[in-house]
C-alpha atoms as a PDB file:
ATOM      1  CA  UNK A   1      10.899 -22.678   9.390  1.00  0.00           C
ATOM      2  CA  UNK A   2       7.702 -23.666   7.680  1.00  0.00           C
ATOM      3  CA  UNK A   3       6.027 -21.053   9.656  1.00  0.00           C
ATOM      4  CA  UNK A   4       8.584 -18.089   9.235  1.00  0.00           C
ATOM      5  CA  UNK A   5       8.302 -19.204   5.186  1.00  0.00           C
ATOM      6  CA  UNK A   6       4.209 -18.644   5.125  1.00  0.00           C
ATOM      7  CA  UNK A   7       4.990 -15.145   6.810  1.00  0.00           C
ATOM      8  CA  UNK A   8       7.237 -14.238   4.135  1.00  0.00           C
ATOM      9  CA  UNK A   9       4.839 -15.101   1.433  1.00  0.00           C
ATOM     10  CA  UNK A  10       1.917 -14.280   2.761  1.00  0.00           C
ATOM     11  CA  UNK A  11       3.224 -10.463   3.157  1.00  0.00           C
ATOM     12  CA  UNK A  12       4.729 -10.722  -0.509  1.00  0.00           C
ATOM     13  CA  UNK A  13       1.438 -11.797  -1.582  1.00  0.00           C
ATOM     14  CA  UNK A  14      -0.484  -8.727   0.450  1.00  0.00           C
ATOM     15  CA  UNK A  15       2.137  -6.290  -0.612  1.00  0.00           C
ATOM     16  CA  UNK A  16       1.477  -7.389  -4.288  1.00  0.00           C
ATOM     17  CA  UNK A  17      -1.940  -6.855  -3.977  1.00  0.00           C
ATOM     18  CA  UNK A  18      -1.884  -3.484  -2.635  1.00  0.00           C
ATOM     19  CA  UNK A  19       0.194  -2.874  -5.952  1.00  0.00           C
ATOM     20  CA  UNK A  20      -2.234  -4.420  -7.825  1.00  0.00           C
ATOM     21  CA  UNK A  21      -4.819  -1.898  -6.253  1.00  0.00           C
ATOM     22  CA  UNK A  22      -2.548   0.907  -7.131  1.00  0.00           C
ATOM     23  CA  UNK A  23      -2.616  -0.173 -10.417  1.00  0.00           C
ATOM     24  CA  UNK A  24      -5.728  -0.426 -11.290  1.00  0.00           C
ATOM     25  CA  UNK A  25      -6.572   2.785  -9.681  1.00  0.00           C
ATOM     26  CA  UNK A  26      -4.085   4.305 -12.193  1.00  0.00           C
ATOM     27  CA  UNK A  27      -5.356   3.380 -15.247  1.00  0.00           C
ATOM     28  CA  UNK A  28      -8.707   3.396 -14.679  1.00  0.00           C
ATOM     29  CA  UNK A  29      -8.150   7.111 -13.067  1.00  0.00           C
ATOM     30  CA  UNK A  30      -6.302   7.907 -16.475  1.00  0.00           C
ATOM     31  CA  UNK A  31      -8.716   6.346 -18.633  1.00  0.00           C
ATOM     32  CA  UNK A  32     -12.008   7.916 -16.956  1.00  0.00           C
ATOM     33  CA  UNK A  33     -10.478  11.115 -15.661  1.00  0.00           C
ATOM     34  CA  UNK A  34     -12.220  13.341 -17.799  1.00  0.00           C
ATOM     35  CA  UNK A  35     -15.984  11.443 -17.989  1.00  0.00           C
ATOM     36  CA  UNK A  36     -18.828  13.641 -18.051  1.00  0.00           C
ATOM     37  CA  UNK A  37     -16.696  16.624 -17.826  1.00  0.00           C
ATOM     38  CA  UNK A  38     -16.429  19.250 -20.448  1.00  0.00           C
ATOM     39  CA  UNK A  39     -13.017  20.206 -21.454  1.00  0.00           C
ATOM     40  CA  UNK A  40     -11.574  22.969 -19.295  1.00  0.00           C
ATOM     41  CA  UNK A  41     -13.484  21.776 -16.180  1.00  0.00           C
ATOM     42  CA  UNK A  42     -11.216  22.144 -13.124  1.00  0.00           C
ATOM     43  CA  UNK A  43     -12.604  18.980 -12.035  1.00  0.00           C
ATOM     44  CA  UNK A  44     -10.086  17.265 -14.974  1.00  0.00           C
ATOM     45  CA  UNK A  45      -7.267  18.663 -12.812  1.00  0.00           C
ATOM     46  CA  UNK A  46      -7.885  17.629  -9.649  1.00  0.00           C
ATOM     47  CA  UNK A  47      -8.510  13.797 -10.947  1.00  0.00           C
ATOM     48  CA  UNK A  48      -5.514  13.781 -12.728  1.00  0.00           C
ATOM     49  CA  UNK A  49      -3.563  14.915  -9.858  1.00  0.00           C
ATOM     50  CA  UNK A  50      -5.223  11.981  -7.996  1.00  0.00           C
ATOM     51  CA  UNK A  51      -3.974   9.663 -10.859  1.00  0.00           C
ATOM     52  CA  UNK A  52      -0.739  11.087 -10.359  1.00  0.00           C
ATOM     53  CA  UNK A  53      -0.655  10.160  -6.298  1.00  0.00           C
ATOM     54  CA  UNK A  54      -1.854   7.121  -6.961  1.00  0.00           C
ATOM     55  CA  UNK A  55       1.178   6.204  -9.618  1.00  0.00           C
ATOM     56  CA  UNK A  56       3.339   7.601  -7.034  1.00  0.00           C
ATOM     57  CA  UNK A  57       1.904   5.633  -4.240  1.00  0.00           C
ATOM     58  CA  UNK A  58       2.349   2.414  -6.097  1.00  0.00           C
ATOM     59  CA  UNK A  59       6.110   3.821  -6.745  1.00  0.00           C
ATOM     60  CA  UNK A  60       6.793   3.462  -2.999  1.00  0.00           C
ATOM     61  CA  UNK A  61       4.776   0.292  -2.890  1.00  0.00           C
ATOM     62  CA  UNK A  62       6.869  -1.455  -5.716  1.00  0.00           C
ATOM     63  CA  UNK A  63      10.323   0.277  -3.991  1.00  0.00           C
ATOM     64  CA  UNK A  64       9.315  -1.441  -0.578  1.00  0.00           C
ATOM     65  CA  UNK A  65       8.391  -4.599  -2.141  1.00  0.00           C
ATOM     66  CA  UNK A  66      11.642  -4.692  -3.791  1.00  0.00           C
ATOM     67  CA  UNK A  67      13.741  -3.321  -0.963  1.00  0.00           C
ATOM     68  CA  UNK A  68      11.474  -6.446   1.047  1.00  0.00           C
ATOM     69  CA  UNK A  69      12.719  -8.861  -1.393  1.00  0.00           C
ATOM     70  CA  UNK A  70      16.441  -7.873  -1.349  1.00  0.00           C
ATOM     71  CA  UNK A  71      17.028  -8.371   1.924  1.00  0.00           C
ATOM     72  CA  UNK A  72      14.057  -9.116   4.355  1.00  0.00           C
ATOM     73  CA  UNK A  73      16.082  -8.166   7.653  1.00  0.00           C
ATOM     74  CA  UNK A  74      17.043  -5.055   8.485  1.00  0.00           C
ATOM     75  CA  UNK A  75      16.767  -2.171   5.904  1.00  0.00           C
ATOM     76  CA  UNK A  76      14.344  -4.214   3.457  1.00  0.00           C
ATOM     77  CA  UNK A  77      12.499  -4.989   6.397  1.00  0.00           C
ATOM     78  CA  UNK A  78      12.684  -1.312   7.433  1.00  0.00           C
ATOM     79  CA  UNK A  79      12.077  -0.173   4.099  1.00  0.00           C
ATOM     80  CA  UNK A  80       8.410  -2.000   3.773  1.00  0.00           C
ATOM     81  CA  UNK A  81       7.471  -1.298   7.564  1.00  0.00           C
ATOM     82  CA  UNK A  82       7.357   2.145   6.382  1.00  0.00           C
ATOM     83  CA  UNK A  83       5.577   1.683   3.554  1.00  0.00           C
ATOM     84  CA  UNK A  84       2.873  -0.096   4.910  1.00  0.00           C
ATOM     85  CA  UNK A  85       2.623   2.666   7.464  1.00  0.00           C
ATOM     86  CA  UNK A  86       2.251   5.205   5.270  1.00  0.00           C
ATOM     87  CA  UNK A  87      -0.673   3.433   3.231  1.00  0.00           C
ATOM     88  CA  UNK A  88      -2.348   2.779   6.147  1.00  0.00           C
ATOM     89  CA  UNK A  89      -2.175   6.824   6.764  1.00  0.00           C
ATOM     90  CA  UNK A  90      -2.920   7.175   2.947  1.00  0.00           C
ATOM     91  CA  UNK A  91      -5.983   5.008   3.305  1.00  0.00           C
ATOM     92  CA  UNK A  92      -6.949   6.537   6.744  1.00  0.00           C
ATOM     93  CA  UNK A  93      -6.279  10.129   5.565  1.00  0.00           C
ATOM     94  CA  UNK A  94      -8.481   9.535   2.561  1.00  0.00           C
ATOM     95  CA  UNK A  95     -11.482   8.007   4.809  1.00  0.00           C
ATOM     96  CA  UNK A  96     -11.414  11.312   7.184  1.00  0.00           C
ATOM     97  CA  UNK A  97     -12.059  13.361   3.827  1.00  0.00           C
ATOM     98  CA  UNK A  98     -15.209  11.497   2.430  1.00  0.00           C
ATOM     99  CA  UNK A  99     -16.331  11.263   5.680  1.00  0.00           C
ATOM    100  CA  UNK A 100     -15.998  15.307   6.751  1.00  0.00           C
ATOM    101  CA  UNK A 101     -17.631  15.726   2.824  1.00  0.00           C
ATOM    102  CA  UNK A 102     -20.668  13.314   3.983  1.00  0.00           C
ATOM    103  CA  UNK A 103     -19.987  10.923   1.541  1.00  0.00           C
ATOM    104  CA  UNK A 104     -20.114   7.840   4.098  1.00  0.00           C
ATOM    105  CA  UNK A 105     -20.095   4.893   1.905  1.00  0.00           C
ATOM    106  CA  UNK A 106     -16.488   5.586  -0.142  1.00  0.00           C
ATOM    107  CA  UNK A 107     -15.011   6.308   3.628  1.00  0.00           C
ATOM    108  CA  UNK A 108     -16.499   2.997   4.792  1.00  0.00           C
ATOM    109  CA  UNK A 109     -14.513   1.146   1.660  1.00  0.00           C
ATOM    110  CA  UNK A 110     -11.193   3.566   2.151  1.00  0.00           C
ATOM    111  CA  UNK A 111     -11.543   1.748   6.217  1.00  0.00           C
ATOM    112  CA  UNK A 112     -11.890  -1.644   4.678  1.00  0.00           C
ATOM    113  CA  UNK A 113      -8.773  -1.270   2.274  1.00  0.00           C
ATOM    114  CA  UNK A 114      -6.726   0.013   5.267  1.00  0.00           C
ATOM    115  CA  UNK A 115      -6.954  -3.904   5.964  1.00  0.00           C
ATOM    116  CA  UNK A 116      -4.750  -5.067   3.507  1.00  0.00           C
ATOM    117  CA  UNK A 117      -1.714  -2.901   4.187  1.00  0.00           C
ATOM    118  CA  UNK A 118      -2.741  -3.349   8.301  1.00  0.00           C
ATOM    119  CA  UNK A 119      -2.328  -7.460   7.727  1.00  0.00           C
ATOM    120  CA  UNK A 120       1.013  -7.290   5.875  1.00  0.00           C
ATOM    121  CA  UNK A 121       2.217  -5.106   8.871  1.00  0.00           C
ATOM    122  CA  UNK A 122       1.085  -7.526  11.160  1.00  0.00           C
ATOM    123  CA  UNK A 123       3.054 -10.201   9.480  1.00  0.00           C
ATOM    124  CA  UNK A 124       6.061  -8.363   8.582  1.00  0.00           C
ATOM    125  CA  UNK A 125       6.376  -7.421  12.514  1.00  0.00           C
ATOM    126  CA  UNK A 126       5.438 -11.555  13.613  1.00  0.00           C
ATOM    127  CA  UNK A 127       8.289 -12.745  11.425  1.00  0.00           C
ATOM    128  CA  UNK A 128      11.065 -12.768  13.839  1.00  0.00           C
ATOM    129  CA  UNK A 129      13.671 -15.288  12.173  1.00  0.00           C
ATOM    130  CA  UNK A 130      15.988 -16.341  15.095  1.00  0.00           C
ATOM    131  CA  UNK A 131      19.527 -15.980  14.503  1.00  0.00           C
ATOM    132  CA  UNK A 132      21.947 -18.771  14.009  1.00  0.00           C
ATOM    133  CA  UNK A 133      23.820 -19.887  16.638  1.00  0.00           C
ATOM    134  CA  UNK A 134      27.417 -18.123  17.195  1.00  0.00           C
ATOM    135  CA  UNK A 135      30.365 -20.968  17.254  1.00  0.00           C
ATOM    136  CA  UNK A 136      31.329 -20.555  20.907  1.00  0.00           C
ATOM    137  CA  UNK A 137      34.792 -21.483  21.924  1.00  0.00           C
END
């Protein structure tokens, strides 16, 4: 039981975390979106529109951590598997662009943030809780 408990937490903890990340790539997007830019550069656009994926990533992260705290079998447990999938793509998909534009270092970090999403997988698919015993007759 102790076990199955430090599961639960410990992917409540990662799932949080990835939120966190979300976050804070949100508002610092917002706030720096238009640095060194003059107004009118296209370059405004497409970093907004990354702002905007970002606040929608951290949508589905917040709907699978609640859907994970609702019920942690079945759909909730459903619900954040598929999350975590897709931010692993997310995270992978974004590495395999900085690396095809030769920019080696931000596809080396994109990999290592791939890990947090990867170890709340792991965890979610480890906690098996073993069902009570039927009243046979």
């Amino acid at each position: 039981m102790r076990k199955a408990l430090l599961l639960v937490v410990g992917t409540i903890v990662l799932v949080i975390a990835e939120c966190l990340l979300f976050v804070y790539l949100v508002t610092v997007g917002w706030e720096i979106r238009g640095l060194m830019l003059h107004p009118g550069d296209p370059e405004i656009a497409v970093r907004t529109r990354t702002v905007y994926a970002n606040g929608a990533w951290l949508a589905l992260n917040l709907i699978g951590l609640a859907g994970y705290l609702y019920r942690m079998e079945g759909l909730g447990r459903s619900v954040i598997l598929i999350v975590l999938a897709f931010d692993i793509l997310n995270s992978l998909f974004a590495a395999a662009g900085f690396i095809l534009t030769g920019e080696s270092s931000t596809a080396v970090q994109w990999l290592l943030l791939t890990l947090i999403p990867i170890a709340a997988l792991v965890l979610v698919l480890v906690l098996v809780r073993p069902k009570a015993p039927s009243a046979s007759r």
